[in-house]
Protein backbone atom coordinates (compact mmCIF):
# COMPACT_ATOMS: atom_id res chain seq x y z
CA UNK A 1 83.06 50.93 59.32
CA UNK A 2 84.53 53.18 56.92
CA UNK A 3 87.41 53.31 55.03
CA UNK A 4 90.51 53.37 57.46
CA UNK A 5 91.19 56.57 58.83
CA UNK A 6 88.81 58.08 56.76
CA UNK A 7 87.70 61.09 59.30
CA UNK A 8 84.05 61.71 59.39
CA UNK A 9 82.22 65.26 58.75
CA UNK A 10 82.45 67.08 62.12
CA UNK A 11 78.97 67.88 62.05
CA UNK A 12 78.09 63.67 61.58
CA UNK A 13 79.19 63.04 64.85
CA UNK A 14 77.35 61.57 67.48
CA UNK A 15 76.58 63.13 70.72
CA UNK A 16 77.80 59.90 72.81
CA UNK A 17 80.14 57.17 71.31
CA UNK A 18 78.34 54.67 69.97
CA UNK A 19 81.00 51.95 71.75
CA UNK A 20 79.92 52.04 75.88
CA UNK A 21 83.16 52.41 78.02
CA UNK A 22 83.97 52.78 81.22
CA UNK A 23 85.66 55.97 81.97
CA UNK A 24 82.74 57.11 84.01
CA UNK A 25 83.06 54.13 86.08
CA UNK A 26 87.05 54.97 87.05
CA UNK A 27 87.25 56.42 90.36
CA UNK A 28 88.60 60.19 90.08
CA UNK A 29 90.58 62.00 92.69
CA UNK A 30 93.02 65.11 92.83
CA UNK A 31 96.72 64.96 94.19
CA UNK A 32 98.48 67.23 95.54
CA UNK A 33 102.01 66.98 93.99
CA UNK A 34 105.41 68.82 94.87
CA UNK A 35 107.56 68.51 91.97
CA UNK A 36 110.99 69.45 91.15
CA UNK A 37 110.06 70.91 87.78
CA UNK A 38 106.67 71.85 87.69
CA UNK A 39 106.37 73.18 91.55
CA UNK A 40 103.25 72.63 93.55
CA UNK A 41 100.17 71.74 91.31
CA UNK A 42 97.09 69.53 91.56
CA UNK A 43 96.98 65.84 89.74
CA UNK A 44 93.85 63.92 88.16
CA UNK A 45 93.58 60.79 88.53
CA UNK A 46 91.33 57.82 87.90
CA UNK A 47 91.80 54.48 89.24
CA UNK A 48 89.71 51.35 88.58
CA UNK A 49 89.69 47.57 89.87
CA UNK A 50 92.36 45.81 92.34
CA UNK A 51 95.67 43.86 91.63
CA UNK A 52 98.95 44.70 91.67
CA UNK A 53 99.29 48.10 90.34
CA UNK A 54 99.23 48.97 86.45
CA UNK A 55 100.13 52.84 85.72
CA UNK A 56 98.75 53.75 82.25
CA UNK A 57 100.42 57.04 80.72
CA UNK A 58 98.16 58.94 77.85
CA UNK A 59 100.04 60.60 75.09
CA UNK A 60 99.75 64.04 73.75
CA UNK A 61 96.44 65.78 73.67
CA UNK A 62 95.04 63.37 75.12
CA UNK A 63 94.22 62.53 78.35
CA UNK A 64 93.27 59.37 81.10
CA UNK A 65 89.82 59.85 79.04
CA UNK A 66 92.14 57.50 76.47
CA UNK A 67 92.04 54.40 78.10
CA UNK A 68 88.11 54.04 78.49
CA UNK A 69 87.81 51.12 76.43
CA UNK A 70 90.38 48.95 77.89
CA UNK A 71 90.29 50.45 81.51
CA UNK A 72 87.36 47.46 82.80
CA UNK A 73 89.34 44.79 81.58
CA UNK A 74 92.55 45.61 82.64
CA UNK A 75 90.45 45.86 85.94
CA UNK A 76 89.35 42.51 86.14
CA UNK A 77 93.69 41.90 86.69
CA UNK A 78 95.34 45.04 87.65
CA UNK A 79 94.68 48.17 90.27
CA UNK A 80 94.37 50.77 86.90
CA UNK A 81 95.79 53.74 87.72
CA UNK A 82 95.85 56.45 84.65
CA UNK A 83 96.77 60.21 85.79
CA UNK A 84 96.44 63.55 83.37
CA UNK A 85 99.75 64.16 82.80
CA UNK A 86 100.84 68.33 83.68
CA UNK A 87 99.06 70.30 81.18
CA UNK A 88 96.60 68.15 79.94
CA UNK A 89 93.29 66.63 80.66
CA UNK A 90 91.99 67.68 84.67
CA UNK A 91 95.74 68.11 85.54
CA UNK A 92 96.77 71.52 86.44
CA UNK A 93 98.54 73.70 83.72
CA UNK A 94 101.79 75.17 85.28
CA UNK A 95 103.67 77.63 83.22
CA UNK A 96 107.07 76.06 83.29
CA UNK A 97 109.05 74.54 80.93
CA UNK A 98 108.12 71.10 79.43
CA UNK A 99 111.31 69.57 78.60
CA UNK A 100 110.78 65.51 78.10
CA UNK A 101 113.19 65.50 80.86
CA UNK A 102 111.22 67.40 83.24
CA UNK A 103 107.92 65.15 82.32
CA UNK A 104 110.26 61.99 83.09
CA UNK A 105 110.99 63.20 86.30
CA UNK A 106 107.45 64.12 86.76
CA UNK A 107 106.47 60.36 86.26
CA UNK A 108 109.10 59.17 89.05
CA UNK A 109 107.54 62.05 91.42
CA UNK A 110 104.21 60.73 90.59
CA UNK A 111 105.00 57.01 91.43
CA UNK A 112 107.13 58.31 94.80
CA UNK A 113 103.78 59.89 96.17
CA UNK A 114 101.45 57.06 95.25
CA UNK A 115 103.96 54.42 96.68
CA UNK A 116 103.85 52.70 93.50
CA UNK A 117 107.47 51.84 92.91
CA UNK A 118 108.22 49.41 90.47
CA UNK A 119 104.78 49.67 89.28
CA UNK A 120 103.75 47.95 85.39
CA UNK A 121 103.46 50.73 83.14
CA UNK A 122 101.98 50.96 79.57
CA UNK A 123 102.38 54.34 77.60
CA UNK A 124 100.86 55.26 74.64
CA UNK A 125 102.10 57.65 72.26
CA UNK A 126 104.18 60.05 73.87
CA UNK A 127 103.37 59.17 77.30
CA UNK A 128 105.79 56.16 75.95
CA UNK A 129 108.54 58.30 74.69
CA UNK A 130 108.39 59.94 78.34
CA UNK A 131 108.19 56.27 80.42
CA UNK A 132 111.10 55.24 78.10
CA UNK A 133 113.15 58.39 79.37
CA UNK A 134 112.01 57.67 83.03
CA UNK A 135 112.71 54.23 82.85
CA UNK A 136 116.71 55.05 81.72
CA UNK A 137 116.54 57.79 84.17
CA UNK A 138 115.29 55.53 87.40
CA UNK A 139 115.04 52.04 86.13
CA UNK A 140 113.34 50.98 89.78
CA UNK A 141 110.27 52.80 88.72
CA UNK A 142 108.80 50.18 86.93
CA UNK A 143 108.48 46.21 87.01
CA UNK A 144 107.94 46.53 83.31
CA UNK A 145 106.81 49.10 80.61
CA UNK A 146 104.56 48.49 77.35
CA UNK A 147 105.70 51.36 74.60
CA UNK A 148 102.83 51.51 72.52
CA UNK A 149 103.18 53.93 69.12
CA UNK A 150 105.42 56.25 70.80
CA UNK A 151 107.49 58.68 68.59
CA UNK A 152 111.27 58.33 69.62
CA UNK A 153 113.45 59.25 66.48
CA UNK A 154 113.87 63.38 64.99
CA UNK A 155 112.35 62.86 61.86
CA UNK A 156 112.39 65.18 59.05
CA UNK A 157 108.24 66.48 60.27
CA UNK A 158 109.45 67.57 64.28
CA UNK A 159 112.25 69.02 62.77
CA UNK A 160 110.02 71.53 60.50
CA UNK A 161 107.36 71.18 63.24
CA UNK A 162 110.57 72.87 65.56
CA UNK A 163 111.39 75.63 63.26
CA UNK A 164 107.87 76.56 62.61
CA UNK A 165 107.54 76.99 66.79
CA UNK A 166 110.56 78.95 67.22
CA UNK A 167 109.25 81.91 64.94
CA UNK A 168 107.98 85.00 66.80
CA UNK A 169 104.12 84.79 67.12
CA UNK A 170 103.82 80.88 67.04
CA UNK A 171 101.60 80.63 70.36
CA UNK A 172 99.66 83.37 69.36
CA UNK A 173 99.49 81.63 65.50
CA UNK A 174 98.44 78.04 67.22
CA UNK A 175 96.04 79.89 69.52
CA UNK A 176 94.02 81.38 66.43
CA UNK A 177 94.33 77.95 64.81
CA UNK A 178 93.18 75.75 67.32
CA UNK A 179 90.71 78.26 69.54
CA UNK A 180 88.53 78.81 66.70
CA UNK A 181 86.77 75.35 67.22
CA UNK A 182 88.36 73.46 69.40
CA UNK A 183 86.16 70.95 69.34
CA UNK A 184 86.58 70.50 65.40
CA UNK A 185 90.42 70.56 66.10
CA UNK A 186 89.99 67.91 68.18
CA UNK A 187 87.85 65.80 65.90
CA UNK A 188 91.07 66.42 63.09
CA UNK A 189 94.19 65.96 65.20
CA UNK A 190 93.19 62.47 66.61
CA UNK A 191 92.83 59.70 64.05
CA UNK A 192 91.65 56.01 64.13
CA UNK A 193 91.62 53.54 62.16
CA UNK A 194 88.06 53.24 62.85
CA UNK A 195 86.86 57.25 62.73
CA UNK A 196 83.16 56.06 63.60
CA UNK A 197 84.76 55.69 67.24
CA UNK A 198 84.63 59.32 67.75
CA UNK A 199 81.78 61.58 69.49
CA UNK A 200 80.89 65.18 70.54
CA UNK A 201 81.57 63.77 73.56
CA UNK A 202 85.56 62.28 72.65
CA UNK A 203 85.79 66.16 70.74
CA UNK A 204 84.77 67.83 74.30
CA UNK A 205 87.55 65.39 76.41
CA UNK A 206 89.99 66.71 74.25
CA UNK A 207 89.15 69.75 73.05
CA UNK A 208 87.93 71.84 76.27
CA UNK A 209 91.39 71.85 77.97
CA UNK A 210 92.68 73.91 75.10
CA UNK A 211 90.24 76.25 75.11
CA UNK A 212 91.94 78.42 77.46
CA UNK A 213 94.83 80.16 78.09
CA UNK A 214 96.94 77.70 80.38
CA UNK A 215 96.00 74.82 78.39
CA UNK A 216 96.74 76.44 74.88
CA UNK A 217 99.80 77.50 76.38
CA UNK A 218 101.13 74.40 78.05
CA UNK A 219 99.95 72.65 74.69
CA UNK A 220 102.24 75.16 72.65
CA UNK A 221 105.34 73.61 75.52
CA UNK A 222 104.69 70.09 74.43
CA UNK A 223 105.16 70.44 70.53
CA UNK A 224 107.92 73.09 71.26
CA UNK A 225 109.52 71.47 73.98
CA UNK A 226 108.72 68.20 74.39
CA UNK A 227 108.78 66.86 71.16
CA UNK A 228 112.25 68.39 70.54
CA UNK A 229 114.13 66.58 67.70
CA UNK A 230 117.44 67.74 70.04
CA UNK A 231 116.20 65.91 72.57
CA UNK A 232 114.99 63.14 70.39
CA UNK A 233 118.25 62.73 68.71
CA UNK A 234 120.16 62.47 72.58
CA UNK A 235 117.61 59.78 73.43
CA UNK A 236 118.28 57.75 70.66
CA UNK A 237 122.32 58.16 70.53
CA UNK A 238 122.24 56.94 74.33
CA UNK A 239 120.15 53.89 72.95
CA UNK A 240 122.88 53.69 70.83
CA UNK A 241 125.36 53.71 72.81
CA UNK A 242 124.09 51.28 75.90
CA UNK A 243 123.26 49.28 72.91
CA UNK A 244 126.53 48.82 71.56
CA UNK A 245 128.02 48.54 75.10
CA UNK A 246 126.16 45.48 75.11
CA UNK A 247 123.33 46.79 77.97
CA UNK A 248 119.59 45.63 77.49
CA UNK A 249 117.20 48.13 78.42
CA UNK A 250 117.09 48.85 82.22
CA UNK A 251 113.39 47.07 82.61
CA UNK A 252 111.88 44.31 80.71
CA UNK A 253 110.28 46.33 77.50
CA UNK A 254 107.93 45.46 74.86
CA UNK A 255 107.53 47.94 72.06
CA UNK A 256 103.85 47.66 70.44
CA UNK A 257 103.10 49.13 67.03
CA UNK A 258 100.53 49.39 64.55
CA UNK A 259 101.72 49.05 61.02
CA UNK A 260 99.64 51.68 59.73
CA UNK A 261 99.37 55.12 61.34
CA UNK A 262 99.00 58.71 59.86
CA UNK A 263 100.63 60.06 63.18
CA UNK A 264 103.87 58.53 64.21
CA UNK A 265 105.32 56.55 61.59
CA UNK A 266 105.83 52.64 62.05
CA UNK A 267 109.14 53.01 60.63
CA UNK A 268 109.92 54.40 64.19
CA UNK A 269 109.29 51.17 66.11
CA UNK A 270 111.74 50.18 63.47
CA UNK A 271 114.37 51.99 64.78
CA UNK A 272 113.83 51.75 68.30
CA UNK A 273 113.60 48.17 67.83
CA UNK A 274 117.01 48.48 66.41
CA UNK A 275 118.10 50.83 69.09
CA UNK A 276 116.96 48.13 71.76
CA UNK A 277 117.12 44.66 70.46
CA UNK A 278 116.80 43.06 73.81
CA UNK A 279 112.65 44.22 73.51
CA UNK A 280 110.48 42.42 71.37
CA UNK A 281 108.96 44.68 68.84
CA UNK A 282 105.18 43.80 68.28
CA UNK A 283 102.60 44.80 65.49
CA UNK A 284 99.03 44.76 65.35
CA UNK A 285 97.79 45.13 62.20
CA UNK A 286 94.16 47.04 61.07
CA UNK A 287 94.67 49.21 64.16
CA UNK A 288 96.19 52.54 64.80
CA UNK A 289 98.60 55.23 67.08
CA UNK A 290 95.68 54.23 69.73
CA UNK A 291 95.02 50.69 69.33
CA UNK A 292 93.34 50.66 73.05
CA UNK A 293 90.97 52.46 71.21
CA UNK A 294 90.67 51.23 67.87
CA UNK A 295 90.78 47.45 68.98
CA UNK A 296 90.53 47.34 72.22
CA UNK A 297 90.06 43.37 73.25
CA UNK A 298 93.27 42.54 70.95
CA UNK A 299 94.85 44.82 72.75
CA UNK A 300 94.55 43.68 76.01
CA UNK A 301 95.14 39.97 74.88
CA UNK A 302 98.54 41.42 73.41
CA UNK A 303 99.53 43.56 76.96
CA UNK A 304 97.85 41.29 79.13
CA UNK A 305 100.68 37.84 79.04
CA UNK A 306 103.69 40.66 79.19
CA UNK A 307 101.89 42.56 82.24
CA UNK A 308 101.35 39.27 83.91
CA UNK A 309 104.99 37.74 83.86
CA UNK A 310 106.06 40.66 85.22
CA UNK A 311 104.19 41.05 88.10
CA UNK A 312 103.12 38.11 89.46
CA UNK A 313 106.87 37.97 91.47
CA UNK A 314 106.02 41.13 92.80
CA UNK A 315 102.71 40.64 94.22
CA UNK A 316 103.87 37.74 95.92
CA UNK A 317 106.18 39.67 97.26
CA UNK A 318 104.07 42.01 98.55
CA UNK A 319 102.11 39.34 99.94
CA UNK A 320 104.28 37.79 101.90
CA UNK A 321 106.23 40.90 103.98
């Protein structure tokens, strides 16, 4: 391995990872989803294994392509289901607004049409910042949710990140930035720990969607939108305040960070540890922002005991009505 997070020359890549995962091995089908905020669209998803059900959310630029490494084994214990959220991956691009709100929402519309209320969730990244929101917004969505390196707090870079967007010309700027190689952006805007991880084929996941004018576009929403320090700073004063009304989270919560990451700071699991002290905060260390990735086995040893408590009840349940 290299040095951590040292990135490789783009044209050193390999065309095929040189870790075997399973992501071809994840049953994919389309879904046809009316939503509130994003209207009629189509939904990718891939689903692996059998179990009670265990919703994984992928963060941004990303897509269900994230969780190849840990999908099998989560298999062997859980019915894996892991959609492209709107605008990313397979997932149709609608040109609407993508407010975290709206995304939330979009989760609880996802789970109403698969039947797959009070599902386990993990989210990585800001797929957890959105389960977070959906989990204050409809707490019977989920038995249980794993945050895992999500951003959460408005620091100091989303708040010159947000000024930079709202200048005339910024889709058009991001559009010549990233649409001159996507596939080299890609390689540069996703870091591990371990950058010998990454492939031509990894670069093409996550670098083809952008390459045209929906995805671009819808891509240009999320930083713009999505990661809006306003919002941000709402999220975290109603923490705050359930906090100091003496209310645990809504659903039983475990925040998991890495304590080195060039992405999201750790220093945010910091704060939403202090924001919710009823959820044990958890760090893995020589990992990174996608430690299903970057270590995959310790991650599912970490997830595994926390998805387990909390749905063993519920399958037996299930069982017996």
């Amino acid at each position: 391995m290299t040095k951590p997070f040292q990135r490789l020359p783009f044209s050193e890549l390999p065309a095929e990872p040189r870790l075997a995962h399973a992501f071809a091995l994840m049953a994919a089908r389309e879904l046809e989803l009316d939503s509130r905020p994003f209207g009629r669209h189509r939904v990718h998803v891939r689903e692996l294994g059998s179990g009670p059900p265990l919703l994984l959310i992928h963060g941004l630029m990303t897509h269900s392509y994230s969780f190849r490494y840990v999908a099998a084994s989560l298999g062997e214990h859980f019915h894996v289901i892991a959609p492209d959220l709107p605008g990313a991956g397979r997932t149709d691009k609608p040109d609407v607004c993508y407010e975290p709100g709206a995304l939330a929402c979009w989760i609880g519309e996802l789970c109403d049409a698969m039947s797959l209320g009070g599902v386990a969730c993990v989210g990585n990244s800001l797929g957890g910042y959105l389960c977070l929101r959906a989990a204050l917004a409809r707490p019977e969505l989920f038995s249980c949710l794993i945050d895992v390196h999500s951003p959460g707090s408005p620091l100091l870079r989303l708040r010159l990140l947000d000024a930079v967007l709202a200048l005339p010309g910024s889709e058009a700027l991001l559009r010549r930035l990233v649409q001159r190689d996507v596939l080299r952006w890609a390689h540069r805007n996703v870091h591990y720990y371990d950058e010998t991880l990454k492939s031509l084929e990894e670069a093409r996941e996550y670098g083809e969607p952008l390459a045209t004018a929906d995805g671009l576009r819808a891509f240009h929403r999320y930083l713009s939108e999505t990661l809006s320090p306003s919002a941000m700073g709402s999220f975290c004063r109603e923490l705050g305040r359930r906090r100091d009304r003496g209310e645990p989270f809504p659903v039983p919560l475990m925040l998991l960070y890495a304590k080195r990451d060039p992405m999201v700071p750790p220093s945010v699991g910091h704060a939403l540890s202090q924001l919710i002290p009823s959820a044990p905060l958890v760090w893995m260390d020589e990992t990174s922002h996608f430690p299903h990735v970057d270590t995959p086995e310790r991650f599912v040893a970490t997830c595994l005991p926390f998805l387990q408590e909390h749905t063993a009840g519920r399958e037996l349940t299930r069982s017996q009505s």
